[in-house]
C-alpha atoms as a PDB file:
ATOM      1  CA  UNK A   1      -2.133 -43.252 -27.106  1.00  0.00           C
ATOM      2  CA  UNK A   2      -3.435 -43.006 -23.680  1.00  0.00           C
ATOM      3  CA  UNK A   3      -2.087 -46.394 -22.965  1.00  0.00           C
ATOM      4  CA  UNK A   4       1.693 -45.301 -23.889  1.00  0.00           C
ATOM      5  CA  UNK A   5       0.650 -42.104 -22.014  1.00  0.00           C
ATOM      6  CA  UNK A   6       0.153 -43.897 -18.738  1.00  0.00           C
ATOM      7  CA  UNK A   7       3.216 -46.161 -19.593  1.00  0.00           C
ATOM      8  CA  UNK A   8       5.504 -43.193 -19.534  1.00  0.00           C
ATOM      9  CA  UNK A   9       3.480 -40.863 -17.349  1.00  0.00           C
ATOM     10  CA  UNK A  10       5.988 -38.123 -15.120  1.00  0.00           C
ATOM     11  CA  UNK A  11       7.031 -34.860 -14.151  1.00  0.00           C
ATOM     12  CA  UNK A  12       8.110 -34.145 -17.778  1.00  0.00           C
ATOM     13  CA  UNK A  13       5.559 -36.681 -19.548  1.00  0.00           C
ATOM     14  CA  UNK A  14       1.972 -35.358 -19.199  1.00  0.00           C
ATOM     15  CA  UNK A  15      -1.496 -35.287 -21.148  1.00  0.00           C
ATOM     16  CA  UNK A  16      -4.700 -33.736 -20.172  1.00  0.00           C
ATOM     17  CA  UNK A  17      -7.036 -33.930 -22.863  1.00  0.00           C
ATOM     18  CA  UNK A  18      -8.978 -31.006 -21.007  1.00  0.00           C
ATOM     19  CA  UNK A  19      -6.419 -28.384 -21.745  1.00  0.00           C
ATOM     20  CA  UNK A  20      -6.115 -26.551 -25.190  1.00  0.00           C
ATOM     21  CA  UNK A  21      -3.077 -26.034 -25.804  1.00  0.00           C
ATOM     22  CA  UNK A  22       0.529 -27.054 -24.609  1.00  0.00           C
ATOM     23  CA  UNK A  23       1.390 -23.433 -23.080  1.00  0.00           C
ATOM     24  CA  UNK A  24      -1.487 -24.114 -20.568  1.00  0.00           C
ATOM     25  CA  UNK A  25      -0.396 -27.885 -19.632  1.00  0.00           C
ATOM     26  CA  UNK A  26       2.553 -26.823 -18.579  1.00  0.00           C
ATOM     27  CA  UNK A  27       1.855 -23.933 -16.717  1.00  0.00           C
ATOM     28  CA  UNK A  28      -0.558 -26.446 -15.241  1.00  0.00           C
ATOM     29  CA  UNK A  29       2.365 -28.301 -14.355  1.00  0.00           C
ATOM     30  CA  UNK A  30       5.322 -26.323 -13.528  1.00  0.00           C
ATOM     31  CA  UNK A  31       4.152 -23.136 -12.534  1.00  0.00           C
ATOM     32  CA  UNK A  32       4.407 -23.455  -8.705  1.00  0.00           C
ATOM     33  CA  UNK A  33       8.119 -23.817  -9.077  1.00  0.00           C
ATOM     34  CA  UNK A  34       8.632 -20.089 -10.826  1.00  0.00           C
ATOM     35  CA  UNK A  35       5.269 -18.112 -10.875  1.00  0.00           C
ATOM     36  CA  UNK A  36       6.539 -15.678  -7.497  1.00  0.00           C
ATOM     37  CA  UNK A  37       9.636 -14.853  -9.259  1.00  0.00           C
ATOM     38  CA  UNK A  38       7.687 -14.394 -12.672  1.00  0.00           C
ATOM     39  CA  UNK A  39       4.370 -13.323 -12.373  1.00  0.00           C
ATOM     40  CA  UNK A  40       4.168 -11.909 -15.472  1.00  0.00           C
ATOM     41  CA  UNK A  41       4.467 -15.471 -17.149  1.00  0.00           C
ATOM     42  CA  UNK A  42       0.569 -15.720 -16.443  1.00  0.00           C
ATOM     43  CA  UNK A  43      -0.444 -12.971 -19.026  1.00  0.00           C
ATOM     44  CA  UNK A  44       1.638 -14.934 -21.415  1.00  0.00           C
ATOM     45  CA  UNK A  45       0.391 -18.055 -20.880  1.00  0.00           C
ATOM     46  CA  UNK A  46      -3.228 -16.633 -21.200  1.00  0.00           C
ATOM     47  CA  UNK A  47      -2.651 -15.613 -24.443  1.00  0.00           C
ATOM     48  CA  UNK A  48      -0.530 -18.228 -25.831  1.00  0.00           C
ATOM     49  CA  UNK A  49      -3.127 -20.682 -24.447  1.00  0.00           C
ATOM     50  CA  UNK A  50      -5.928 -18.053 -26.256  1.00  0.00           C
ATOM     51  CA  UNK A  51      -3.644 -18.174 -29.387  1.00  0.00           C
ATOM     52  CA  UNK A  52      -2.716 -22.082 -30.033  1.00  0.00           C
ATOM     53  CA  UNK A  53      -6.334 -23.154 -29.548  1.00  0.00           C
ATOM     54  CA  UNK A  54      -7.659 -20.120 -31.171  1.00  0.00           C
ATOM     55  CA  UNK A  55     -10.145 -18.568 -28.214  1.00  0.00           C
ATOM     56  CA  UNK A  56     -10.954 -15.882 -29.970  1.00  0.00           C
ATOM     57  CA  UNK A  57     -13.320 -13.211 -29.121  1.00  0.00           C
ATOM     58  CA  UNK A  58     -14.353 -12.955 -32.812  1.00  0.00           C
ATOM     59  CA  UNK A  59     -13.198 -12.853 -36.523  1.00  0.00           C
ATOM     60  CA  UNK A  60     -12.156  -9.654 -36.018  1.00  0.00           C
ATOM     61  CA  UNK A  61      -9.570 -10.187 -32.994  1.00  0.00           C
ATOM     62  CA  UNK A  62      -8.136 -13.184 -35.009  1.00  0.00           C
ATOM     63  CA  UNK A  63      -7.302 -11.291 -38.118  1.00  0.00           C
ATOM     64  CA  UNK A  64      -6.443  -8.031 -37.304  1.00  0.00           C
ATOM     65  CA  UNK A  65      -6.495  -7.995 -33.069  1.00  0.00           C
ATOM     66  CA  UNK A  66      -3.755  -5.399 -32.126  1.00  0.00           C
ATOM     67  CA  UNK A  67      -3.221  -7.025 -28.332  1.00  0.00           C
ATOM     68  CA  UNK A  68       0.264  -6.638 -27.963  1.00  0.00           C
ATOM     69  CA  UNK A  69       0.364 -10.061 -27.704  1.00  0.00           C
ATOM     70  CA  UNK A  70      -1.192 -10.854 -31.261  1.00  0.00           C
ATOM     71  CA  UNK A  71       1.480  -8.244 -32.568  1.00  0.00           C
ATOM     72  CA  UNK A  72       4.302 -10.386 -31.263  1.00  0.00           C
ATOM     73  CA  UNK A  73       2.570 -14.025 -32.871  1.00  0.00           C
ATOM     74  CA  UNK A  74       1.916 -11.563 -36.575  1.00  0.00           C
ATOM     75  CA  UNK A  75       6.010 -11.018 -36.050  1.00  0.00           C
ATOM     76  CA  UNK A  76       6.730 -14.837 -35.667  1.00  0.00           C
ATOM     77  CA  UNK A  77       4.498 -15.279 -39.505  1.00  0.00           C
ATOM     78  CA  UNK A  78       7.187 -13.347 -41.405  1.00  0.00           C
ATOM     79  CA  UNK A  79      10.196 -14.324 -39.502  1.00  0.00           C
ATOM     80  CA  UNK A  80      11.176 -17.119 -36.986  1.00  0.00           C
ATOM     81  CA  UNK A  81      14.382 -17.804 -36.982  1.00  0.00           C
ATOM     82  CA  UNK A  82      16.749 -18.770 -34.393  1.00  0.00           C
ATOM     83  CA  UNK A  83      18.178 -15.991 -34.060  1.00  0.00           C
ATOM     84  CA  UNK A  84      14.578 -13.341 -33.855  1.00  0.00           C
ATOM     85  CA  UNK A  85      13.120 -16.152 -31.351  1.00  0.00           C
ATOM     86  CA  UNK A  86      16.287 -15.925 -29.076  1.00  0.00           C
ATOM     87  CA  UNK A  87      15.808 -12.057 -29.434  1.00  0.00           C
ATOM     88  CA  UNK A  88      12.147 -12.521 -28.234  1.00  0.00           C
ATOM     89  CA  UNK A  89      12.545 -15.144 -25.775  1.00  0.00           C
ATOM     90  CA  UNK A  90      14.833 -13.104 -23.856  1.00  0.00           C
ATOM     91  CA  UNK A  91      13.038  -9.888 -24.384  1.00  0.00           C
ATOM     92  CA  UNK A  92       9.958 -11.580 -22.948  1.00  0.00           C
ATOM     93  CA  UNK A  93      12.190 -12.628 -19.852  1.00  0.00           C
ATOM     94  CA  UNK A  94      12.752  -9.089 -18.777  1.00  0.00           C
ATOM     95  CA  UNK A  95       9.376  -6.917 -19.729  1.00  0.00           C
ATOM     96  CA  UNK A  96       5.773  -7.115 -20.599  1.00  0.00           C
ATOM     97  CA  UNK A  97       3.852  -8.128 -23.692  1.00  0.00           C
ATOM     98  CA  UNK A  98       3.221  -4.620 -24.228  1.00  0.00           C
ATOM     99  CA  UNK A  99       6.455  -3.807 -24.372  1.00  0.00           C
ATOM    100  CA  UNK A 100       7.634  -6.337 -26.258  1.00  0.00           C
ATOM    101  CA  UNK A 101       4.997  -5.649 -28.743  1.00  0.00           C
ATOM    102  CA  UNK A 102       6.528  -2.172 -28.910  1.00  0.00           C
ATOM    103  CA  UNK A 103       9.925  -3.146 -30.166  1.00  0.00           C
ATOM    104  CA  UNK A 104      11.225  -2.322 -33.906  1.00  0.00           C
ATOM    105  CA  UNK A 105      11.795  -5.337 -34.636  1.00  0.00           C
ATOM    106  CA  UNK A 106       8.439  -6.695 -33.671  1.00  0.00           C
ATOM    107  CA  UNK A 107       6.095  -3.731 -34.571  1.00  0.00           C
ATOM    108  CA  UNK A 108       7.473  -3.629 -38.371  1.00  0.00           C
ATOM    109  CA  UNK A 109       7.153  -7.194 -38.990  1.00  0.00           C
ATOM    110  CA  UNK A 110       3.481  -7.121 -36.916  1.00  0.00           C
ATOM    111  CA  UNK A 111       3.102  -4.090 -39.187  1.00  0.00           C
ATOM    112  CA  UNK A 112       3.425  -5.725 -42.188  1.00  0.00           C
ATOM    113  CA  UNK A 113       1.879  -8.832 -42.207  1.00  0.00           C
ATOM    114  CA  UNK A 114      -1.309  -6.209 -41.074  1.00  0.00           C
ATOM    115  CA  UNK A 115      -1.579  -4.839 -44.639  1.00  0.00           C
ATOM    116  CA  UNK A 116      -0.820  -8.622 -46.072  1.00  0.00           C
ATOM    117  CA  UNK A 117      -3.838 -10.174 -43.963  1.00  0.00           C
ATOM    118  CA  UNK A 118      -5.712  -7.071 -45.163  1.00  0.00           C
ATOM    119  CA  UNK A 119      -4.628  -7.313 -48.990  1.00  0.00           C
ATOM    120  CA  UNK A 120      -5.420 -10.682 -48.268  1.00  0.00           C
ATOM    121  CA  UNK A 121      -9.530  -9.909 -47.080  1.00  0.00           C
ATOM    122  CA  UNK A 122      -9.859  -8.342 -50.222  1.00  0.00           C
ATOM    123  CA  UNK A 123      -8.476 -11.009 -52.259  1.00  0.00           C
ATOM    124  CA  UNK A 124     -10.190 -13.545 -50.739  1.00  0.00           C
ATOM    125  CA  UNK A 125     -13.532 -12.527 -51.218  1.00  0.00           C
ATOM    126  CA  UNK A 126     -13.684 -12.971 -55.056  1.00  0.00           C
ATOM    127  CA  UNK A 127     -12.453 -16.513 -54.610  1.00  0.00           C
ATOM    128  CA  UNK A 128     -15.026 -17.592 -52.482  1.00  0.00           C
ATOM    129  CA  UNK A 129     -19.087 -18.595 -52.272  1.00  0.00           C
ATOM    130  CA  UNK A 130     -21.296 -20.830 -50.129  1.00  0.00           C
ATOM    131  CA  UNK A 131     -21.812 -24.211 -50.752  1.00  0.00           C
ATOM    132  CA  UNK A 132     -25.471 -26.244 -49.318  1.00  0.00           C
ATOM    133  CA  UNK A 133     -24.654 -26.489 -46.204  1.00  0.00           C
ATOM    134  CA  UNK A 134     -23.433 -23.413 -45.005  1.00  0.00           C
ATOM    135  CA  UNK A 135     -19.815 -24.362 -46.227  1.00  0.00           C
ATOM    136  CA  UNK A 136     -17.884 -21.821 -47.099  1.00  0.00           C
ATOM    137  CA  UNK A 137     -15.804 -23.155 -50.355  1.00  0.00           C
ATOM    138  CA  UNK A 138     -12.309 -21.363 -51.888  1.00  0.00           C
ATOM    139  CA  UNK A 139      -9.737 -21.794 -54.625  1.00  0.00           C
ATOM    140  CA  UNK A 140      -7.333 -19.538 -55.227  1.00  0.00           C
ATOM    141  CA  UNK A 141      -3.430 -19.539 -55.737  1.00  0.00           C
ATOM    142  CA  UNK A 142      -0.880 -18.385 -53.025  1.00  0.00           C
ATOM    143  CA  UNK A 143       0.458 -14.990 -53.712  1.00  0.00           C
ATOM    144  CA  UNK A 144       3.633 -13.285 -52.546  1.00  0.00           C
ATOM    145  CA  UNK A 145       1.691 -10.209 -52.228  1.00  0.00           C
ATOM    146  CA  UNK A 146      -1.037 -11.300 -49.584  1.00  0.00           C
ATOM    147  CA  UNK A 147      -1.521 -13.615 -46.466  1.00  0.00           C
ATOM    148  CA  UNK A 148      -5.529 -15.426 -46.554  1.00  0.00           C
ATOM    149  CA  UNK A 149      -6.365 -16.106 -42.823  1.00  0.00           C
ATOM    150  CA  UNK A 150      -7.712 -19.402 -42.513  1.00  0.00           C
ATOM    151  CA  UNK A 151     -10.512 -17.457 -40.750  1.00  0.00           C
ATOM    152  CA  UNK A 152     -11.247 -15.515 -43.910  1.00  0.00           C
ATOM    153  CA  UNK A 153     -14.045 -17.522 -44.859  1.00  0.00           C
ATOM    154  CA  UNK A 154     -15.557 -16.401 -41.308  1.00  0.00           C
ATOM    155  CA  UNK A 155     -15.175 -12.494 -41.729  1.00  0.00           C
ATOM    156  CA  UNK A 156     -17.197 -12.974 -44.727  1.00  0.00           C
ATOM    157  CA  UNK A 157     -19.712 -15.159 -44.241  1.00  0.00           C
ATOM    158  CA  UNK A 158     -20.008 -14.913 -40.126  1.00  0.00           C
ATOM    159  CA  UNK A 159     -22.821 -17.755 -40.228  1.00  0.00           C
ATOM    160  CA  UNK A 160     -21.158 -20.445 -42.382  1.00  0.00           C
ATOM    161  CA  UNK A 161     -20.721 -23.731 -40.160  1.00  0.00           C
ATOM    162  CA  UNK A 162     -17.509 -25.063 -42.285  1.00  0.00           C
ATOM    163  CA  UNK A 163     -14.887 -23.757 -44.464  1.00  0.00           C
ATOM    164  CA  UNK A 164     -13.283 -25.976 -47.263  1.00  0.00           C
ATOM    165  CA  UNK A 165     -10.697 -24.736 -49.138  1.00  0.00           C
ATOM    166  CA  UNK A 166      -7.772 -24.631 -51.672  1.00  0.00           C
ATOM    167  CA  UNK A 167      -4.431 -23.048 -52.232  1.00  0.00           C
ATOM    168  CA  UNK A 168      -2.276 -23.914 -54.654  1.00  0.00           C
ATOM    169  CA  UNK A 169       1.196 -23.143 -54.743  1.00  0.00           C
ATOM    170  CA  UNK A 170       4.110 -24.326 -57.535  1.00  0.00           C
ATOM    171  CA  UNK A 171       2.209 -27.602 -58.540  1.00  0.00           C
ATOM    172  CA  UNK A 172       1.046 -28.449 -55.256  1.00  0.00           C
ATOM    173  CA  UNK A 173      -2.477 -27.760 -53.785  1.00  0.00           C
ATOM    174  CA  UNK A 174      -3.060 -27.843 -49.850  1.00  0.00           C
ATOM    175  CA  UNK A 175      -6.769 -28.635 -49.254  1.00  0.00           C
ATOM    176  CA  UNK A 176      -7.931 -27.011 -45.504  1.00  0.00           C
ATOM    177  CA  UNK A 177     -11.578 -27.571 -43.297  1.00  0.00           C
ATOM    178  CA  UNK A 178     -12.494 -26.360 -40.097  1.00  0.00           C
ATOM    179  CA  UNK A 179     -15.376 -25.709 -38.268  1.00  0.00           C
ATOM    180  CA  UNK A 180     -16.425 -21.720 -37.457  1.00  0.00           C
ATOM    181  CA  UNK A 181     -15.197 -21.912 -33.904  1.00  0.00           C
ATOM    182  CA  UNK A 182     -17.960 -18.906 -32.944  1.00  0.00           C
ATOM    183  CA  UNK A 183     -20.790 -20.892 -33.778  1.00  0.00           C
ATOM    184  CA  UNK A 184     -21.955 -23.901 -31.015  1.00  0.00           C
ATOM    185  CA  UNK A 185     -22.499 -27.116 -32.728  1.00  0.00           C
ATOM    186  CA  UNK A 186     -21.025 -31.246 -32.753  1.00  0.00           C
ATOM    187  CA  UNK A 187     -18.569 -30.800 -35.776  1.00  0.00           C
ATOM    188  CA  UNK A 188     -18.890 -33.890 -38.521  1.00  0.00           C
ATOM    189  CA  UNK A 189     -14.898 -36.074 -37.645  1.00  0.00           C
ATOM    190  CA  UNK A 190     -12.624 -33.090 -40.037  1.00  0.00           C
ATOM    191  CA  UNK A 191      -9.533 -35.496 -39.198  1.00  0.00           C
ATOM    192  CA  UNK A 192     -11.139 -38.774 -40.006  1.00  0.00           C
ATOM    193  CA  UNK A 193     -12.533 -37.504 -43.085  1.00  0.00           C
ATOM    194  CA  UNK A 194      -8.889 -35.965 -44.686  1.00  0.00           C
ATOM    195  CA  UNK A 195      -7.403 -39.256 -43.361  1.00  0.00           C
ATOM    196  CA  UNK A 196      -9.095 -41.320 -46.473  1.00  0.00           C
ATOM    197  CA  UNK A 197      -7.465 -38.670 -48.891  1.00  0.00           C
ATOM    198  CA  UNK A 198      -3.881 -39.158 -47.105  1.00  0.00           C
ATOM    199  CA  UNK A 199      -4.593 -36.210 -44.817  1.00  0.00           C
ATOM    200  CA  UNK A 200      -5.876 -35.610 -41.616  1.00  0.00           C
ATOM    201  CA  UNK A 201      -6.216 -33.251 -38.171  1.00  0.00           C
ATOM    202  CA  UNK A 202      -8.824 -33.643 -35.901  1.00  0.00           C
ATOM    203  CA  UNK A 203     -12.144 -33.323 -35.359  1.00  0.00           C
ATOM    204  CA  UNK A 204     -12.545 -29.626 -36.006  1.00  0.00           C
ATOM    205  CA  UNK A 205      -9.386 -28.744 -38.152  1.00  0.00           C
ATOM    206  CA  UNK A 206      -8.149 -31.010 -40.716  1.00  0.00           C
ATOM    207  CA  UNK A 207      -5.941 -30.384 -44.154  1.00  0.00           C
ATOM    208  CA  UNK A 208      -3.860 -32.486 -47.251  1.00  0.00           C
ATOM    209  CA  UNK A 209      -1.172 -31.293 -49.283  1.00  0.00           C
ATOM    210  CA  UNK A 210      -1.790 -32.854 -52.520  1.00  0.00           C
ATOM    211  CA  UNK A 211       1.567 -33.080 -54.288  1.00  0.00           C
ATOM    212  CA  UNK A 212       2.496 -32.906 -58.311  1.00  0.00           C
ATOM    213  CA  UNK A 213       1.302 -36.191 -59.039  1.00  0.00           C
ATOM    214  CA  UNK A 214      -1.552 -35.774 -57.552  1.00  0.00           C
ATOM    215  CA  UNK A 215      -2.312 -31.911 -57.968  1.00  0.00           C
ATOM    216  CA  UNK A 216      -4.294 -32.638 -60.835  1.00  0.00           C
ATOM    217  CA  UNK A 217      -7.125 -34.071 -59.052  1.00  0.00           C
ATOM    218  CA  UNK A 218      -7.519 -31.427 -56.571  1.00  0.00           C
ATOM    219  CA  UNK A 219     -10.974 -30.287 -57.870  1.00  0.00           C
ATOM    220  CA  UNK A 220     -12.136 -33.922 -57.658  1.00  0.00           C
ATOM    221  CA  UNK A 221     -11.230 -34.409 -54.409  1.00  0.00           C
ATOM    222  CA  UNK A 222     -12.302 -30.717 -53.297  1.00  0.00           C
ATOM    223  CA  UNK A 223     -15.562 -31.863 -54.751  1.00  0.00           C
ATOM    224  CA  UNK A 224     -15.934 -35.208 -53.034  1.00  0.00           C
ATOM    225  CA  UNK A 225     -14.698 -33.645 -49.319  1.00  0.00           C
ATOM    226  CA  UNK A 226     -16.983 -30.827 -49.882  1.00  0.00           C
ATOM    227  CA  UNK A 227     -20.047 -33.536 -50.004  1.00  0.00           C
ATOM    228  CA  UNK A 228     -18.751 -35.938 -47.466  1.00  0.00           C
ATOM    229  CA  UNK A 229     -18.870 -33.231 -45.010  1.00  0.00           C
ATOM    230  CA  UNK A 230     -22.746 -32.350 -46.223  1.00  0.00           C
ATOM    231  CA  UNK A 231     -23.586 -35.720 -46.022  1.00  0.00           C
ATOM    232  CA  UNK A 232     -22.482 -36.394 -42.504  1.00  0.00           C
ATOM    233  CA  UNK A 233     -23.524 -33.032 -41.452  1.00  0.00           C
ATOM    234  CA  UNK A 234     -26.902 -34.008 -40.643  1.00  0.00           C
ATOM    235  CA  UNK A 235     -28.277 -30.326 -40.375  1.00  0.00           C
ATOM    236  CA  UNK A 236     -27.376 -29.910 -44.081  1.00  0.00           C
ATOM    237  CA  UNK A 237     -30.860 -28.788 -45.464  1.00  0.00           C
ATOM    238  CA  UNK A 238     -30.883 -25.288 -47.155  1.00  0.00           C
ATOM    239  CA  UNK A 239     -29.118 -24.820 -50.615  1.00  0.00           C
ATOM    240  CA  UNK A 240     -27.839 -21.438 -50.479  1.00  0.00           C
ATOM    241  CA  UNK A 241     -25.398 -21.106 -52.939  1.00  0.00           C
ATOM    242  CA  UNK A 242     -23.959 -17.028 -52.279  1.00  0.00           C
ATOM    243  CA  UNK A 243     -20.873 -15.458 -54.028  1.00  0.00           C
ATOM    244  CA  UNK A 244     -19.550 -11.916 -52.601  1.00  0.00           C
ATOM    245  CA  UNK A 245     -19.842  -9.458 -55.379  1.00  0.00           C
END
């Protein structure tokens, strides 16, 4: 990849494997050409960079943070079509996160998927219990009524070093890891781990949709990710096993 990257390198090609996300490489990039005629663009850019590689201050700001800015990415979760992103594209050209974030058509939608995400807490917490470890390990169906974070595992068990999970949805389960980004430690290779069962991600984050034929062996291979993540997590030493009552 970094060989093709160098092959095609320019003003409109560029990689920096030092910047999170893709809102900060190109503000990086192309900001000196429009940053005195829009110098609110830098609030944005902090907080889409903050947003697509998930620098959050905690749990709680990930969930249910009521930045303006997290209000107008909760809007985007119920509806982004063309036509609501033109709406917000151009509203964003003309005034400030906050009021943006003020706008019918993005407080309802922010709003509502609030009280999903929180329907969704309470859900959530009957579904899940941790695994030796400190692996935080789900199964539960996706519900029309409710939105599970994948930080969910997080709010309830703060301390957990992984979360493994499943959601299963018309015949076809989705199996999700990640690391708790709040906690500093070397996460065991997510990506490289999925990628035997057909999935993948990277290091940190990693998932596999598991499809009819196959969704009858999602508790097998549930079972087998949750111990090949225990047995290259080195630190893997105390068996807790805890359920939320």
């Amino acid at each position: 990849m970094r060989a093709e990257y160098e092959s095609r390198k320019s003003l409109w090609v560029q990689y920096d494997s030092q910047v999170g996300s893709c809102a900060l490489l190109l503000w990086k990039n192309l900001s000196s050409w429009f940053v005195s005629k829009h110098s609110n663009y830098q609030e944005m850019v902090y907080w889409a960079d903050k947003i697509d590689s998930a620098r959050y201050l905690n749990v709680q700001e990930a969930i249910l943070g009521d930045s303006p800015a997290l209000k107008i990415y909760r809007s985007l979760i119920l509806r982004s079509d063309t036509e609501f992103c033109v709406l917000l594209i151009r509203a964003l050209r003309r005034k400030s996160l906050a009021e943006v974030a003020r706008l019918p058509e993005i407080l309802n939608k922010s709003e509502e998927v609030r009280s999903l995400n929180e329907a969704g807490l309470k859900r959530f917490r009957n579904y899940a219990h941790l695994e030796f470890g400190d692996i935080v390990v789900f199964d539960l169906d996706a519900s029309p009524n409710d939105i599970v974070s994948r930080y969910a595992p997080f709010y309830f068990f703060p301390k957990a070093r992984y979360s493994i999970g499943m959601t299963r949805r018309e015949g076809t389960a989705k199996i999700t890891a990640m690391r708790n980004p709040w906690l500093e430690f070397e996460s065991v290779p997510l990506g490289a781990i999925f990628e035997r069962y057909g999935g993948g991600g990277h290091q940190r984050v990693a998932s596999v949709i598991l499809t009819k034929m196959d969704a009858h062996k999602s508790d097998t291979v549930l079972s087998e990710l949750v111990s090949e993540i225990q047995k290259q997590d080195s630190t893997y030493f105390r068996p807790i096993r805890q359920a939320l009552g």
